[in-house]
Protein backbone atom coordinates (compact mmCIF):
# COMPACT_ATOMS: atom_id res chain seq x y z
CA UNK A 1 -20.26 -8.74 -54.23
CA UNK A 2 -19.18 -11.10 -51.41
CA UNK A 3 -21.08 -10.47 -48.27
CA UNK A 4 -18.69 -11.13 -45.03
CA UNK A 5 -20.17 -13.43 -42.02
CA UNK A 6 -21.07 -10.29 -39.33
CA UNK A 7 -18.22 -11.74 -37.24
CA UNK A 8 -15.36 -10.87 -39.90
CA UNK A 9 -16.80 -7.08 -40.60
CA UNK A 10 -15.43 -4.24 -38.88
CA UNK A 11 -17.52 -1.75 -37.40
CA UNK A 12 -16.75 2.42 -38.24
CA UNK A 13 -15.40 3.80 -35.31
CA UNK A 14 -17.06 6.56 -33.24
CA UNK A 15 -15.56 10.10 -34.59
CA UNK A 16 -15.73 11.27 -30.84
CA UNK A 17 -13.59 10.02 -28.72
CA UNK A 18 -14.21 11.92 -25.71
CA UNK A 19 -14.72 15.61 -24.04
CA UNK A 20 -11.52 16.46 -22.63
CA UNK A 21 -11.39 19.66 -19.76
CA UNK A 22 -7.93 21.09 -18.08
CA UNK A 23 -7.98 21.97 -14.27
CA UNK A 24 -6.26 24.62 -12.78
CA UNK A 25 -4.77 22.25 -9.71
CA UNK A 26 -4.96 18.75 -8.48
CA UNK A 27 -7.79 19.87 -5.72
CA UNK A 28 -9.84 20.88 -8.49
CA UNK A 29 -9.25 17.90 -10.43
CA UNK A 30 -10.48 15.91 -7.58
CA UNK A 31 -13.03 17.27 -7.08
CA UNK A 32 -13.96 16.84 -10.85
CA UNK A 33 -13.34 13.33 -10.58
CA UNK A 34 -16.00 12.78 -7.51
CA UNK A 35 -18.55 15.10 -9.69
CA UNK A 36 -18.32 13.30 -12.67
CA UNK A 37 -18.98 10.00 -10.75
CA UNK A 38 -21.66 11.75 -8.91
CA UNK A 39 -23.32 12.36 -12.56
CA UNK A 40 -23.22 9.03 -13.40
CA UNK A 41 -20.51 8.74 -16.18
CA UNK A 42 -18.24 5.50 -15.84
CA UNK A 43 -15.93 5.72 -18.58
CA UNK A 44 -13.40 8.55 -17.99
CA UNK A 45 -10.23 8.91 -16.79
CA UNK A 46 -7.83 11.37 -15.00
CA UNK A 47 -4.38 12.77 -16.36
CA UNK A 48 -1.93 14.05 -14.09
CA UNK A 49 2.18 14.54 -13.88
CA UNK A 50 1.97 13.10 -10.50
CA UNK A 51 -0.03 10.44 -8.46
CA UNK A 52 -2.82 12.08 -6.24
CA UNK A 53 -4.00 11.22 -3.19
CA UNK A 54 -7.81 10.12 -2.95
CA UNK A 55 -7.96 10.08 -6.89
CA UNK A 56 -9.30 5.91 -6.86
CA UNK A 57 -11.71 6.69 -4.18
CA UNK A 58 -12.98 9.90 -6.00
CA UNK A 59 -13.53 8.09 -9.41
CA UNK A 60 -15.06 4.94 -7.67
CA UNK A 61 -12.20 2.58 -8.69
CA UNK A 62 -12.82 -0.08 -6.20
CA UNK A 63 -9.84 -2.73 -5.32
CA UNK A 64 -8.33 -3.81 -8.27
CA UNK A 65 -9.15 -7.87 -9.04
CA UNK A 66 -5.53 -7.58 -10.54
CA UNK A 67 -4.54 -9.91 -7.31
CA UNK A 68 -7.34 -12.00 -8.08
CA UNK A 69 -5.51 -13.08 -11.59
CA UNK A 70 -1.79 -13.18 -10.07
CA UNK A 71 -3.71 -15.80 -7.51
CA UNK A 72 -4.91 -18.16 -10.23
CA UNK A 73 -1.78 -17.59 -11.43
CA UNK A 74 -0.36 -19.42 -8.71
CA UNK A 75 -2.18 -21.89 -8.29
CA UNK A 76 -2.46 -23.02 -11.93
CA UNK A 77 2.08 -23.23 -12.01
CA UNK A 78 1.19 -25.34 -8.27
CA UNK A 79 -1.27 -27.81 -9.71
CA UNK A 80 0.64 -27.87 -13.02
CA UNK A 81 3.79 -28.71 -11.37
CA UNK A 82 2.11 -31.56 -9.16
CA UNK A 83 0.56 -33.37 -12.23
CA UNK A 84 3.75 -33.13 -14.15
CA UNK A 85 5.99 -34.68 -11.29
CA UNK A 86 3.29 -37.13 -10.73
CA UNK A 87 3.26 -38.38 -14.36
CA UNK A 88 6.56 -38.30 -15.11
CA UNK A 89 7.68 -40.55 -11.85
CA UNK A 90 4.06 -42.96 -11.40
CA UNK A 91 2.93 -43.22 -14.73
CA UNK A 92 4.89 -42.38 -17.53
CA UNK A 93 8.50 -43.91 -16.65
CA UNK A 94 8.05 -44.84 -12.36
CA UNK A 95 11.78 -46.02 -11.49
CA UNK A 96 12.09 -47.87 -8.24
CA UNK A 97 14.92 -46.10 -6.25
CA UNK A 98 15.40 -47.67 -2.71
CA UNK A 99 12.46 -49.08 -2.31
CA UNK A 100 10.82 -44.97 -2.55
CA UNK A 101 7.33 -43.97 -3.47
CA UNK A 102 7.35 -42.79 -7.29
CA UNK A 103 5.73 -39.71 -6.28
CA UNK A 104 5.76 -38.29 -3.24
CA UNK A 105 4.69 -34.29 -2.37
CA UNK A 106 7.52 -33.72 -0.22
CA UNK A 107 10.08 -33.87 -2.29
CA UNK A 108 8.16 -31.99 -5.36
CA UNK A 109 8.09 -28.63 -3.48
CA UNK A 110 10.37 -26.77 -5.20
CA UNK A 111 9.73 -27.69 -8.45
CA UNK A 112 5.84 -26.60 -8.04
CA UNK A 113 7.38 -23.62 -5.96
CA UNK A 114 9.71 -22.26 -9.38
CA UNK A 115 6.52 -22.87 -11.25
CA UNK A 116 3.74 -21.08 -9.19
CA UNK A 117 6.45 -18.22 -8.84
CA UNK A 118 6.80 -18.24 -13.21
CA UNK A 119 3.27 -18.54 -13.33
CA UNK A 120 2.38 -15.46 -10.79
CA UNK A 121 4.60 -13.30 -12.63
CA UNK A 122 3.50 -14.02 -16.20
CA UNK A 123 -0.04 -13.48 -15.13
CA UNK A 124 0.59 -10.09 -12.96
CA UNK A 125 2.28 -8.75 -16.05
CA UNK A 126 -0.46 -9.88 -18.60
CA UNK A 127 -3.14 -9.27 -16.44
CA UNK A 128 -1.93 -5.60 -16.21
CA UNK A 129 -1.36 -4.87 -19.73
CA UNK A 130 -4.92 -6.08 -20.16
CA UNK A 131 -6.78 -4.57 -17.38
CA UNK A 132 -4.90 -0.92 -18.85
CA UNK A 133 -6.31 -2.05 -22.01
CA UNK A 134 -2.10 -1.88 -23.39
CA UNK A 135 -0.17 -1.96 -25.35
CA UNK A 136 -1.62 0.94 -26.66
CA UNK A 137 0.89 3.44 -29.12
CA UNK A 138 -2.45 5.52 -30.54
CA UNK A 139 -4.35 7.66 -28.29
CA UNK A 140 -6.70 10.17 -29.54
CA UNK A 141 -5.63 12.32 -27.16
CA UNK A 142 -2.09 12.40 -28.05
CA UNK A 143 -3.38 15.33 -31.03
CA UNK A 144 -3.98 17.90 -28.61
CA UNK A 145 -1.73 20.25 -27.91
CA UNK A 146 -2.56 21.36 -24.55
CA UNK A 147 -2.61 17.37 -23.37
CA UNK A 148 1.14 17.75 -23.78
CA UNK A 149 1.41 19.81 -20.82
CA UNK A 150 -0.01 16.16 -18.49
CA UNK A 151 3.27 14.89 -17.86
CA UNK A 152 4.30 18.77 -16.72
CA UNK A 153 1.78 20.89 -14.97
CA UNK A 154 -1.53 20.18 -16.03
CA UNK A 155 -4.20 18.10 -14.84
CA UNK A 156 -7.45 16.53 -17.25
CA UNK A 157 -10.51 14.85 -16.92
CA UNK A 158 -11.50 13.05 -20.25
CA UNK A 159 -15.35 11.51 -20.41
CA UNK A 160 -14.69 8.84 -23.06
CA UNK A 161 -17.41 8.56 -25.84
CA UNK A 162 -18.46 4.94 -24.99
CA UNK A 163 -19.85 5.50 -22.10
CA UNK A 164 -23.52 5.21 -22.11
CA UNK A 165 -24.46 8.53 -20.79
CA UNK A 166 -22.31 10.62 -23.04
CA UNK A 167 -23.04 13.39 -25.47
CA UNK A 168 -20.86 16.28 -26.41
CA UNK A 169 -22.85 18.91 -25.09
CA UNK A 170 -24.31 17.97 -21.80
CA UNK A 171 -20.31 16.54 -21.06
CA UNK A 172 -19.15 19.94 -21.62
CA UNK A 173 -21.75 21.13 -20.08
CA UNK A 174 -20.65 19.26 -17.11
CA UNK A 175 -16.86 19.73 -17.41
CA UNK A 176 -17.60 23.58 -17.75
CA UNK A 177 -19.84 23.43 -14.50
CA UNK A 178 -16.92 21.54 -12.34
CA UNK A 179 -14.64 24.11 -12.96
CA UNK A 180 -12.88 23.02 -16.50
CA UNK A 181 -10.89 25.28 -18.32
CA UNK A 182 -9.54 24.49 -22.50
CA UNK A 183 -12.60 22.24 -22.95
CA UNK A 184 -11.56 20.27 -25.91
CA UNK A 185 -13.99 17.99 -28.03
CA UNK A 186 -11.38 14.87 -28.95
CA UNK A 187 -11.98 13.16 -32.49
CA UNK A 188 -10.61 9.39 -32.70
CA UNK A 189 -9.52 8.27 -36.41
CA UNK A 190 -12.17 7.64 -39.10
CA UNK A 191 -14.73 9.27 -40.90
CA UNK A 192 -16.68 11.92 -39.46
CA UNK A 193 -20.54 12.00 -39.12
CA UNK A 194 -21.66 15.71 -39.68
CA UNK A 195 -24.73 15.26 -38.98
CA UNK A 196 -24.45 13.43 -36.04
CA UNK A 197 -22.06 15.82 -34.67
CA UNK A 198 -24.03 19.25 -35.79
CA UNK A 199 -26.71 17.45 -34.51
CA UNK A 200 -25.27 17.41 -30.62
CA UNK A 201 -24.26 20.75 -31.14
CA UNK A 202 -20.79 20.79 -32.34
CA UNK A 203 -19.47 22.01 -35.20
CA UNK A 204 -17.17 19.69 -37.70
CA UNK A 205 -13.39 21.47 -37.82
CA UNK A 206 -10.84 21.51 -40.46
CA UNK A 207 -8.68 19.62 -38.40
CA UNK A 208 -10.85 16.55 -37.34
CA UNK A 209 -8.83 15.59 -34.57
CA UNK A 210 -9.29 18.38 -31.81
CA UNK A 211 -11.63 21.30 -31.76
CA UNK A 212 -12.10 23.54 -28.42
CA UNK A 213 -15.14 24.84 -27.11
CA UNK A 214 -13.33 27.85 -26.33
């Protein structure tokens, strides 16, 4: 049998995607947010059908370094744009046109202008898709049925399964103590370790893709 270099071999995906809980209001999910933070989880996320107020601050978002990326952006389509005029007209074909300089910066403005504005853009769209970790068409939590109701009138917290602190039971222990209502236990695709999972407490469903702890 041919043994693949580590680097080429997949690894089997975690069965548990995450501990999903439904709030009653977007107060409450707030409030779940800033508790979950508070317990020292890092990889969750909120689901609502409409921005609220305070959510970043409550989950401990920070400024996003999304500006950060459309700046280098910038300044790569500037510099880019310089060095191209520059070999073009001094180096690679100079033409002498009334006595002018081959290169000069003043009249190379625009073109470096066009290209830090191409360059911005590209990088503010790729740098967004990336940071949101998109595009994305399979979400785990796209199998349960009460998620359906996020772009409506409910409001989730989900504590994803790679984050370091996370078990099933003491994150719906948590969930449940914040207020969470239709605390769901959200399988990802793969195959299912039983023992792991009756190990932490949670029992293996017919369905592997959502079971409630209801």
């Amino acid at each position: 049998m041919i043994q693949l270099p580590k680097l080429f071999q997949s690894e089997p995906p975690n069965p548990v995607f995450g501990v999903m809980g439904e709030f009653p209001h977007p107060g409450a999910l707030l409030d779940a947010a800033r508790g979950v933070r508070e317990a020292g989880y890092t990889e969750y996320d909120t689901y609502s059908p409409f921005p609220i107020h305070g959510m970043d601050d409550a989950m401990g978002l920070g400024q996003s370094i999304l500006g950060y990326i459309v700046f280098i952006g910038g300044i790569m389509g500037v510099s880019a744009a310089m060095l191209m005029q520059w070999w073009m007209g001094a180096v690679d074909y100079p033409l002498n046109i009334s006595g002018k300089p081959a290169f000069a910066w003043e009249p190379s403005v625009p073109v470096a202008f066009e290209l830090m504005i191409l360059l911005s853009a590209l990088a503010a769209v790729g740098g967004m898709l990336a940071l949101n970790r998109l595009p994305r068409p399979y979400n785990p939590l796209f199998y349960s049925q009460n998620f359906t109701r996020s772009t409506d009138d409910g409001f989730f917290l989900c504590i994803e399964s790679v984050d370091g602190l996370f078990t099933v039971r003491n994150a719906e222990e948590l969930l449940e103590r914040l207020g969470a209502q239709n605390i769901e236990v959200i399988y990802d695709h793969g195959k299912l370790d039983e023992d792991l999972l009756e190990g932490d407490g949670v029992s293996v469903p017919a369905d592997p893709q959502v079971v409630s702890s209801q």
